[in-house]
C-alpha atoms as a PDB file:
ATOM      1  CA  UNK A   1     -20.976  72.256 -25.804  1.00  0.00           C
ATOM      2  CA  UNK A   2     -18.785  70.370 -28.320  1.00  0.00           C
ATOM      3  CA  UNK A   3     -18.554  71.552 -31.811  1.00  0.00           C
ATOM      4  CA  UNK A   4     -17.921  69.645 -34.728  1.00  0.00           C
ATOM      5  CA  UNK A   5     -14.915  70.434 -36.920  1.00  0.00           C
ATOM      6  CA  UNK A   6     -14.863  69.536 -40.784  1.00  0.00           C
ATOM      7  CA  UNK A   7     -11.991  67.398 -41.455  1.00  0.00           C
ATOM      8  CA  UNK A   8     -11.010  66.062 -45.026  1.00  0.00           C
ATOM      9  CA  UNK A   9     -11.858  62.720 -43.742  1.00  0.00           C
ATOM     10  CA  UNK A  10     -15.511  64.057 -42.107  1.00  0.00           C
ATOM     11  CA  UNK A  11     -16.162  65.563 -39.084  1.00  0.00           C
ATOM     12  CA  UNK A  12     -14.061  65.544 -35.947  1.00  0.00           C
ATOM     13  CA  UNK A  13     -16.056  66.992 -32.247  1.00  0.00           C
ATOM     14  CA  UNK A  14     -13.833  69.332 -30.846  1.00  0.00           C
ATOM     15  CA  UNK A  15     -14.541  68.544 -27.042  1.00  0.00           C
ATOM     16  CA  UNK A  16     -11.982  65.821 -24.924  1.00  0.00           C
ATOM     17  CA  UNK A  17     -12.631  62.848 -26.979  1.00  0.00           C
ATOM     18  CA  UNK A  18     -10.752  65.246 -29.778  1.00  0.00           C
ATOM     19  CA  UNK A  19      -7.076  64.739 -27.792  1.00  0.00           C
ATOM     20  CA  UNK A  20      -7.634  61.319 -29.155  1.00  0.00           C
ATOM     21  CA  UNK A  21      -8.303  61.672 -32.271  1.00  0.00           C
ATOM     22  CA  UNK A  22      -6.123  60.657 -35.204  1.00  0.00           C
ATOM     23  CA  UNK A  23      -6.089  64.203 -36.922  1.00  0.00           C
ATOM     24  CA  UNK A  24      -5.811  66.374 -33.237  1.00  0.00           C
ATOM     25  CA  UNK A  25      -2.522  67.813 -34.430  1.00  0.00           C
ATOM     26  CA  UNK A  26      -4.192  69.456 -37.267  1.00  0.00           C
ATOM     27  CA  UNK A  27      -6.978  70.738 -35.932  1.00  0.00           C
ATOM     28  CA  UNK A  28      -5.116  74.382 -35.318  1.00  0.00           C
ATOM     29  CA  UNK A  29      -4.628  74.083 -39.300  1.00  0.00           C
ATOM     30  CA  UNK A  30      -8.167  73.718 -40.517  1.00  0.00           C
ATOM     31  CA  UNK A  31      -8.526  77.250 -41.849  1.00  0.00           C
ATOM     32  CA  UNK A  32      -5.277  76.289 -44.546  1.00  0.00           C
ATOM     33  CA  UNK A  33      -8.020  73.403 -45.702  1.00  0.00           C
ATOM     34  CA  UNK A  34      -9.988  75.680 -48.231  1.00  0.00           C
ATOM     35  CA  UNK A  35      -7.482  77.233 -50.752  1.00  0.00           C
ATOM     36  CA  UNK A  36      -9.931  79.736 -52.049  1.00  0.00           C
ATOM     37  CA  UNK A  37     -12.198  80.167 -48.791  1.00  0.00           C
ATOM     38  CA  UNK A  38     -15.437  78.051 -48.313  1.00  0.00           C
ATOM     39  CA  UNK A  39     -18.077  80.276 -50.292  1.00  0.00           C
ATOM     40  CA  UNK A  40     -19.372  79.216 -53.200  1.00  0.00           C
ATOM     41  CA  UNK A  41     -17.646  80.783 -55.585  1.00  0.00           C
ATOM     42  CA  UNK A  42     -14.603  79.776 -53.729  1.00  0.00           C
ATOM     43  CA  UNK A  43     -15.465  76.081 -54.384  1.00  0.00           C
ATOM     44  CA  UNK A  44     -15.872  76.318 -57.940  1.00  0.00           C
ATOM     45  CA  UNK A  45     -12.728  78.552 -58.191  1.00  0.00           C
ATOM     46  CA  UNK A  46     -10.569  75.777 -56.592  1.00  0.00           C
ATOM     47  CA  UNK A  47     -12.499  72.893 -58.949  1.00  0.00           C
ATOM     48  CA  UNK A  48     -11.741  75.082 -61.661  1.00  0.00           C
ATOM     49  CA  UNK A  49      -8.047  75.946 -60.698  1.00  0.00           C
ATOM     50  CA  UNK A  50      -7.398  72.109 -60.062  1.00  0.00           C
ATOM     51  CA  UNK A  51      -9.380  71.101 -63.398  1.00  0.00           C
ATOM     52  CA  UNK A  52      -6.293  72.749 -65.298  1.00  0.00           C
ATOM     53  CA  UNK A  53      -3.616  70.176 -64.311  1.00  0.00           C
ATOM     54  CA  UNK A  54      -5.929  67.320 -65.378  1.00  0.00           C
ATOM     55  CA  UNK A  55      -5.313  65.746 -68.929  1.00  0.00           C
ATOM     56  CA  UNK A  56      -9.363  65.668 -69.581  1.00  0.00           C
ATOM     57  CA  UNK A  57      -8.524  69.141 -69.454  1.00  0.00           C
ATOM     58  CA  UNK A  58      -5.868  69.174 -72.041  1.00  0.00           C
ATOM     59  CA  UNK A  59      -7.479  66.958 -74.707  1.00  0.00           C
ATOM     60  CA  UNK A  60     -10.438  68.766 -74.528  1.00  0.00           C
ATOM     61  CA  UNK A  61      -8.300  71.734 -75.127  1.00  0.00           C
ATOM     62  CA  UNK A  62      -6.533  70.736 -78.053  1.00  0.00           C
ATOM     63  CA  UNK A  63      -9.943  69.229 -79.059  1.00  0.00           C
ATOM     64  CA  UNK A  64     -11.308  72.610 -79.277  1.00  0.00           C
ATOM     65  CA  UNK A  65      -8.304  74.475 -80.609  1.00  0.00           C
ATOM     66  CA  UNK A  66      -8.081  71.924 -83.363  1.00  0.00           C
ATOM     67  CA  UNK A  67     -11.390  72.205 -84.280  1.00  0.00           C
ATOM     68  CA  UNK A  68     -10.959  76.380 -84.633  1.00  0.00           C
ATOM     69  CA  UNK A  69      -8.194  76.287 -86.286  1.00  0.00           C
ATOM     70  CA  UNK A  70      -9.687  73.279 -88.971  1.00  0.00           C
ATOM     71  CA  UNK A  71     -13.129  75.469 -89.347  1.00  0.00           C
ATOM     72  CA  UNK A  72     -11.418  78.376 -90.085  1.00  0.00           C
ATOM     73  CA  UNK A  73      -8.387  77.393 -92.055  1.00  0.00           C
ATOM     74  CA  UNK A  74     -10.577  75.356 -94.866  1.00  0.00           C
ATOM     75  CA  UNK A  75     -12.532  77.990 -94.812  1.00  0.00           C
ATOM     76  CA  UNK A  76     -16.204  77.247 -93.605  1.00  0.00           C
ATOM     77  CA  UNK A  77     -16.013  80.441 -91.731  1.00  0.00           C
ATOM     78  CA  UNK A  78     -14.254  83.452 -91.209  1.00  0.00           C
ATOM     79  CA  UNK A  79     -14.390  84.955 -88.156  1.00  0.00           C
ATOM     80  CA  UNK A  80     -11.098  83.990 -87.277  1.00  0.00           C
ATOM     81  CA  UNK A  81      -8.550  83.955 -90.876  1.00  0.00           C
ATOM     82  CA  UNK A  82      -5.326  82.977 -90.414  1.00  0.00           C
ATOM     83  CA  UNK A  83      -3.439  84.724 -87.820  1.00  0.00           C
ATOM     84  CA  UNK A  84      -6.181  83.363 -85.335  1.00  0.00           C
ATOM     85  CA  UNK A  85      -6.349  86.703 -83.566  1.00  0.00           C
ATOM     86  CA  UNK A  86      -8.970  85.792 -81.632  1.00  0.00           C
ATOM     87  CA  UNK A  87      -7.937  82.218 -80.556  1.00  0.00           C
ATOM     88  CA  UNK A  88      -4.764  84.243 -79.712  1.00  0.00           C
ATOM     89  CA  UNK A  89      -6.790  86.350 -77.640  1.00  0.00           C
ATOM     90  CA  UNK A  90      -8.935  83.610 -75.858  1.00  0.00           C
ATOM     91  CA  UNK A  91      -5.231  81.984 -74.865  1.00  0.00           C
ATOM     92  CA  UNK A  92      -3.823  85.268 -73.621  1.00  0.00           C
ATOM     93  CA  UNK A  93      -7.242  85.384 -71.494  1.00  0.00           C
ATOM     94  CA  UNK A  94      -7.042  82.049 -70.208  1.00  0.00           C
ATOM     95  CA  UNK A  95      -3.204  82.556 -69.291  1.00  0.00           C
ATOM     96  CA  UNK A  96      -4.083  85.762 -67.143  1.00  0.00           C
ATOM     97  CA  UNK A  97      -6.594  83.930 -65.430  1.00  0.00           C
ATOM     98  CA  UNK A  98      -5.486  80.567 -65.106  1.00  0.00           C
ATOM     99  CA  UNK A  99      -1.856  81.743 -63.768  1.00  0.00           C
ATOM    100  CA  UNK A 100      -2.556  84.059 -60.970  1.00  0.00           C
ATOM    101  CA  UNK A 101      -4.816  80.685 -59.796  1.00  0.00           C
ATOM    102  CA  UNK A 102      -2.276  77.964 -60.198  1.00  0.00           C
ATOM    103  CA  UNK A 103       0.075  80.455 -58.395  1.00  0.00           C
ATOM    104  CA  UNK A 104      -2.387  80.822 -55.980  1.00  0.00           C
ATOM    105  CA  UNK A 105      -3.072  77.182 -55.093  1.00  0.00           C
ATOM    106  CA  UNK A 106       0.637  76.100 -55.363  1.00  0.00           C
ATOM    107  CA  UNK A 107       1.609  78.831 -52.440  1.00  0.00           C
ATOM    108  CA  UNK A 108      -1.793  77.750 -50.265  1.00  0.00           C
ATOM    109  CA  UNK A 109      -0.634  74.487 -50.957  1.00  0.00           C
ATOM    110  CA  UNK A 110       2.938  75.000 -49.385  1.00  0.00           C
ATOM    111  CA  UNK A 111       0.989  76.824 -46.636  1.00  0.00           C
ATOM    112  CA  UNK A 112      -0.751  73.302 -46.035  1.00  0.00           C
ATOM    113  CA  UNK A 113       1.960  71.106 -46.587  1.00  0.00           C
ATOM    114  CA  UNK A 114       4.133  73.310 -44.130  1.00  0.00           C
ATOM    115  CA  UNK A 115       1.240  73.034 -41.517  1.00  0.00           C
ATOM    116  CA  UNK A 116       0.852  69.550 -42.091  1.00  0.00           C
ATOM    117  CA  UNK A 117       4.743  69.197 -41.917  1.00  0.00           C
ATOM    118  CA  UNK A 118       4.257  71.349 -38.084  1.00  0.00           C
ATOM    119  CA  UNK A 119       1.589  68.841 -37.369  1.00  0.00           C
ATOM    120  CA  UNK A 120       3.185  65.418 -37.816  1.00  0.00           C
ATOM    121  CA  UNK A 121       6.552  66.498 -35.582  1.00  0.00           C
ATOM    122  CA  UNK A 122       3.885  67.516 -33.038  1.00  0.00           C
ATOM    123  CA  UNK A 123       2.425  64.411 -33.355  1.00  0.00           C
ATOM    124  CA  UNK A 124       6.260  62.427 -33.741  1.00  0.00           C
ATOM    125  CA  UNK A 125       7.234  64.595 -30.726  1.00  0.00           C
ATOM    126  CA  UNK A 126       4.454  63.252 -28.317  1.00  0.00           C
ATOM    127  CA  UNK A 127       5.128  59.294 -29.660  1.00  0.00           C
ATOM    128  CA  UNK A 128       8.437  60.059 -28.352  1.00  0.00           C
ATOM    129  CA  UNK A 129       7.208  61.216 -24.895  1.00  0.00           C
ATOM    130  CA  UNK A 130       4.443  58.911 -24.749  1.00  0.00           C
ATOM    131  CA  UNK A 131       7.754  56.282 -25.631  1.00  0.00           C
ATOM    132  CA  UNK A 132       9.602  57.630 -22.772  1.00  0.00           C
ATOM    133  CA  UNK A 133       6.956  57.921 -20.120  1.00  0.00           C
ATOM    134  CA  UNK A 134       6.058  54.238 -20.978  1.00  0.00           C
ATOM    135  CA  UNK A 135       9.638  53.505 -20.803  1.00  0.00           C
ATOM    136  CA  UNK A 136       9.989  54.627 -18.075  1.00  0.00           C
ATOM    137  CA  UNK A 137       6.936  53.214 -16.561  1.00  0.00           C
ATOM    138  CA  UNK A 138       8.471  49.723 -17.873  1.00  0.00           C
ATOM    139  CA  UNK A 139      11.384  50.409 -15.722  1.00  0.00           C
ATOM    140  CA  UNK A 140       9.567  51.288 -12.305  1.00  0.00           C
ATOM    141  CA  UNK A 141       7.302  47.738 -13.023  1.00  0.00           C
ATOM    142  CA  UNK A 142      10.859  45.717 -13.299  1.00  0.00           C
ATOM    143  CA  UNK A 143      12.646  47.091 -10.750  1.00  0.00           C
ATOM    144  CA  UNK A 144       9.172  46.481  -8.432  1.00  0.00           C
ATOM    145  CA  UNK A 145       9.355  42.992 -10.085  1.00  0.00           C
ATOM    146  CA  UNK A 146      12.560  42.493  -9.029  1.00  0.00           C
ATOM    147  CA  UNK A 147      11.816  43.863  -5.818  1.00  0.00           C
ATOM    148  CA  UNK A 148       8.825  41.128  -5.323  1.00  0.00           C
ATOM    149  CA  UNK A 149      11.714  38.474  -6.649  1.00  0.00           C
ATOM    150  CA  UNK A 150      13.562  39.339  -4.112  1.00  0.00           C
ATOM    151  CA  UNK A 151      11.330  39.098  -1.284  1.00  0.00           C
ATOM    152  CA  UNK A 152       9.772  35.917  -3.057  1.00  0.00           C
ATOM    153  CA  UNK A 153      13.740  34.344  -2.525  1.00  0.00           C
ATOM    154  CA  UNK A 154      14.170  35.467   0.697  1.00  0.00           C
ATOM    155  CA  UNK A 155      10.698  34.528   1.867  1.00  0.00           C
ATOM    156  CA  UNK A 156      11.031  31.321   0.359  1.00  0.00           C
ATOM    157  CA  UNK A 157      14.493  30.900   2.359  1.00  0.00           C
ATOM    158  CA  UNK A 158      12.698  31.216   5.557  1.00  0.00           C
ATOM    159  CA  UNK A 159      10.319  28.671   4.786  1.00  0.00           C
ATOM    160  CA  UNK A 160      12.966  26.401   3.759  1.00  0.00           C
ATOM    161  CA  UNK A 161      14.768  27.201   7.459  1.00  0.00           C
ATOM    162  CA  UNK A 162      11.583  27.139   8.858  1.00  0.00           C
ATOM    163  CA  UNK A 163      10.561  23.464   7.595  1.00  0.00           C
ATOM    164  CA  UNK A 164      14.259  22.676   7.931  1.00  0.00           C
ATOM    165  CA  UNK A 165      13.799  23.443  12.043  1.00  0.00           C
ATOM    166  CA  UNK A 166      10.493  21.538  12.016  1.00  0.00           C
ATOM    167  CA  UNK A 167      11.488  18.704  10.719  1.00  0.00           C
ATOM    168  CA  UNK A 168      14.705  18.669  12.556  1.00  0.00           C
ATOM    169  CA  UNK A 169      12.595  19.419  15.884  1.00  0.00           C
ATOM    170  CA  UNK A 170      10.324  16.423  14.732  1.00  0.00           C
ATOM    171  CA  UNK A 171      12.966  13.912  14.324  1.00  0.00           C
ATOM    172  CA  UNK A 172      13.861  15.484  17.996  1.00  0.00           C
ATOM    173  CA  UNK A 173      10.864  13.893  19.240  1.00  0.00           C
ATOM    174  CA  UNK A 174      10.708  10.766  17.778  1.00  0.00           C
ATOM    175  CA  UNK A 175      14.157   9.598  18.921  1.00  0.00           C
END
């Protein structure tokens, strides 16, 4: 029974209309999809890993760190005076989670981009044969052309020595 098999662009059957299929090569690399694993948590982990790189990200970080640093340097509070202890503490926190994750999803990345890599010579590699084999096809079709050319010729020689006698045994006759 054929089973369907998530792609990034939607699902592809696994059964023989799958040799076919535009994506086949990477079908052996599906598991490298997922950096995190397919769970739930997983998901958001990846969202969240990817959300760092993005400048939304980074404005709304400096947004916030602007605003702690403002509130508590003029004073209208004081849970966090001047050395910003904790705001020093909140960026140590991020950095020990946020860098084991981009870490994470740069080498799962390379895993992908390796398998992907693996996947297009497969795919380059079997252009080539499929170039050769119809190549080589191409060559058995013009040698049988020139085959049937040749018989064509020498068929149409006969004729001509045919109709040549005919007409010679005609004017035979008439004389």
């Amino acid at each position: 029974m054929p089973t369907d098999i998530q792609t990034s662009q939607g699902p592809m059957r696994k059964n023989t209309t799958a040799k076919n299929h535009v994506y086949r090569f990477h079908v052996p690399n599906l598991h490298l999809q997922s950096v995190f694993g397919d769970d739930w948590f997983a998901l958001k982990a990846e969202a969240f890993a990817r959300f760092f790189g993005t400048p939304s990200f980074l404005i709304a970080q400096t947004a916030i760190v602007a605003v702690w640093i403002l509130v508590n340097a003029v004073g209208l509070t004081t849970f966090d005076i001047y050395p910003f202890i904790l705001l020093n503490l909140a960026f140590s926190l991020q950095a020990a989670y946020a860098a084991p994750l981009i870490l994470l999803a740069q080498t799962r990345q390379a895993d992908r981009d390796k398998a992907n890599a693996d996947s297009d010579v497969l795919h380059r590699e079997e252009l080539a044969q499929t170039n050769i084999d119809q190549a080589t096809r191409m060559m058995e079709l013009l040698q049988q052309n020139t085959e049937l050319t040749r018989l064509t010729q020498e068929m149409s020689g006969q004729i001509k020595a045919l109709t040549d006698e005919i007409h010679r045994q005609l004017c035979a006759t008439e004389s």
